[in-house]
Protein backbone atom coordinates (compact mmCIF):
# COMPACT_ATOMS: atom_id res chain seq x y z
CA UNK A 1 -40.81 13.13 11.76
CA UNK A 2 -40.10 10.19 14.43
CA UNK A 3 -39.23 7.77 11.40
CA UNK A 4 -36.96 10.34 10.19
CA UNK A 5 -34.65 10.57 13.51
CA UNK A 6 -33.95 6.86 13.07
CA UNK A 7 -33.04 6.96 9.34
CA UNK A 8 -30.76 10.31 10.11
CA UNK A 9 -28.97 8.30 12.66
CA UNK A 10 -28.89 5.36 11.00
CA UNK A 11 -27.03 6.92 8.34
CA UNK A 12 -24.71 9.45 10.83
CA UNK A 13 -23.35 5.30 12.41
CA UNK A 14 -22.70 4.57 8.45
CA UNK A 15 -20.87 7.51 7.46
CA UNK A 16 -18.95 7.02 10.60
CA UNK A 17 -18.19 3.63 10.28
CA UNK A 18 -17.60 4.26 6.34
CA UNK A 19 -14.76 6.68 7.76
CA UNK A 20 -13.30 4.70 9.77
CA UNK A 21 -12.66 1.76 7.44
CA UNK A 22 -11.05 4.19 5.41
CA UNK A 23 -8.54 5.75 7.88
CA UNK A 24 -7.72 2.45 9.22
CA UNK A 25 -4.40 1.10 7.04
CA UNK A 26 -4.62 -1.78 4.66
CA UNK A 27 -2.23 -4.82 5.67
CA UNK A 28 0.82 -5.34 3.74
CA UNK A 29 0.06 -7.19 0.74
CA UNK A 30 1.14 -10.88 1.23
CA UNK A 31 3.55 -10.07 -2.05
CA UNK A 32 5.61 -8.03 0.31
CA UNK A 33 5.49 -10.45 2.86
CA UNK A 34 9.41 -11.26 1.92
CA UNK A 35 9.56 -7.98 3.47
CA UNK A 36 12.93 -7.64 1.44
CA UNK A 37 15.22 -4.37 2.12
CA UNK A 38 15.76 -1.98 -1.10
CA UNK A 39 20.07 -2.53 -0.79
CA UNK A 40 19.37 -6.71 -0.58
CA UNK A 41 16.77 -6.41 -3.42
CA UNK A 42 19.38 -4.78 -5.67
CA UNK A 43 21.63 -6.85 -4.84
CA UNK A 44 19.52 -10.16 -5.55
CA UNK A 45 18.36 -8.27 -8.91
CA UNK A 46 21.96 -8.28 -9.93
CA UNK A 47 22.12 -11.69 -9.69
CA UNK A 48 18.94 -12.98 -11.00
CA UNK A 49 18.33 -9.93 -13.60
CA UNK A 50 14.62 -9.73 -12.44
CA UNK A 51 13.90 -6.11 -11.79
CA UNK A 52 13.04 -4.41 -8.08
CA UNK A 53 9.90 -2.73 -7.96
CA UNK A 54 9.73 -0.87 -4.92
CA UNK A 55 6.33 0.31 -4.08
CA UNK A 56 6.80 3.67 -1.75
CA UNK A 57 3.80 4.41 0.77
CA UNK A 58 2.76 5.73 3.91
CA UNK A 59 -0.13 4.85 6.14
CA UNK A 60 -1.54 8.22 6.34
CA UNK A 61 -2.24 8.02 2.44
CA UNK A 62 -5.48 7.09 1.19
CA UNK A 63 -4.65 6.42 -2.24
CA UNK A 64 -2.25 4.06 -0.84
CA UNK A 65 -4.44 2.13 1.40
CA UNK A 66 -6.51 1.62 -1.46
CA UNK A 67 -4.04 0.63 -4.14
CA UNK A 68 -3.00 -1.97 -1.78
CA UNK A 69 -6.89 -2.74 -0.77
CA UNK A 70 -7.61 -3.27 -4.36
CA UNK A 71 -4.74 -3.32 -6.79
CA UNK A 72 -1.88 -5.09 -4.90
CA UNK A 73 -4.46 -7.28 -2.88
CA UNK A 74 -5.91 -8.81 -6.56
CA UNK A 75 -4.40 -12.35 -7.15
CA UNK A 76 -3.43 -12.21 -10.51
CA UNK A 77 -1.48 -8.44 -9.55
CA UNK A 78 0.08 -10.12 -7.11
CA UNK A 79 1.25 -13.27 -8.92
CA UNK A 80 2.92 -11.21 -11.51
CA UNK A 81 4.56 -8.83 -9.52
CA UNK A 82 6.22 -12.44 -7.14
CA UNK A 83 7.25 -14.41 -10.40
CA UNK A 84 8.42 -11.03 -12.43
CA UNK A 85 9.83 -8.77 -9.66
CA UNK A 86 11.82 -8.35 -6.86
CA UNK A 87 9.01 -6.26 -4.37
CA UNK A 88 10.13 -3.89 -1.96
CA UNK A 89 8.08 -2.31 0.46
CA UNK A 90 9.15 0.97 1.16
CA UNK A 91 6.96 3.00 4.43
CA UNK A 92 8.34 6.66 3.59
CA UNK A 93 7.73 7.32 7.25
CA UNK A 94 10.36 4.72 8.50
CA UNK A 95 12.35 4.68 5.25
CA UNK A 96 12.66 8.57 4.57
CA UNK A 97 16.31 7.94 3.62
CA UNK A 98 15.43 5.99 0.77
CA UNK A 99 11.83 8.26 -0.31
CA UNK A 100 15.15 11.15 -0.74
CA UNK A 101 17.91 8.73 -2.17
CA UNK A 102 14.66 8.07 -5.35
CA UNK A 103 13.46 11.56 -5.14
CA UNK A 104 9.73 10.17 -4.57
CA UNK A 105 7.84 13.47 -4.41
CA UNK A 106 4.43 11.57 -3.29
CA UNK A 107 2.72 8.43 -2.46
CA UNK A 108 1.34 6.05 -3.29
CA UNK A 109 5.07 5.62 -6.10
CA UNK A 110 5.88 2.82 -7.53
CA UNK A 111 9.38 2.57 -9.34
């Protein structure tokens, strides 16, 4: 029983910590890092006919800290999305105007 209390424990400060990593938001993937504004991005995609895709998220979201953990974080993602795209990122917490103006109805969206 005392080797038990340890191992309990042990795994109580994982699960916790575990938790923790997950609440905590993901940096802004260095593709965003232009930090470009949806109206300029539009604009600069009628000039250079690359496409905008604007990538809509919040912090609070999960699935979005982990696209951005995994997907958008990946090198090769990333590298196609800078030489093919014009990225926006788009927090529907400051940006609500624009989550309404594209009708997102969740996150993580990607348009």
């Amino acid at each position: 029983m005392k080797t038990a209390v340890p191992f309990v424990l042990a795994l109580v400060v994982a699960f916790a910590v575990i938790t923790a990593m997950r609440n905590t938001p993901a940096p802004t993937p260095g593709v965003f890092a232009a930090e470009a504004e949806l109206n300029g991005a539009l604009s600069a995609s009628a000039e250079s006919g690359k496409p905008v895709l604007a990538y809509f998220t919040a912090d609070w979201c999960g699935p979005c800290q982990q696209f951005k953990r995994d997907t958008l974080a990946n090198d090769r993602v990333a590298g196609v999305i800078d030489e093919k795209t014009i990225p926006v990122y788009i927090d529907i917490d400051e940006n609500g105007t624009a989550a309404s103006q594209y009708r997102v109805q969740g996150v993580p969206t990607t348009l």
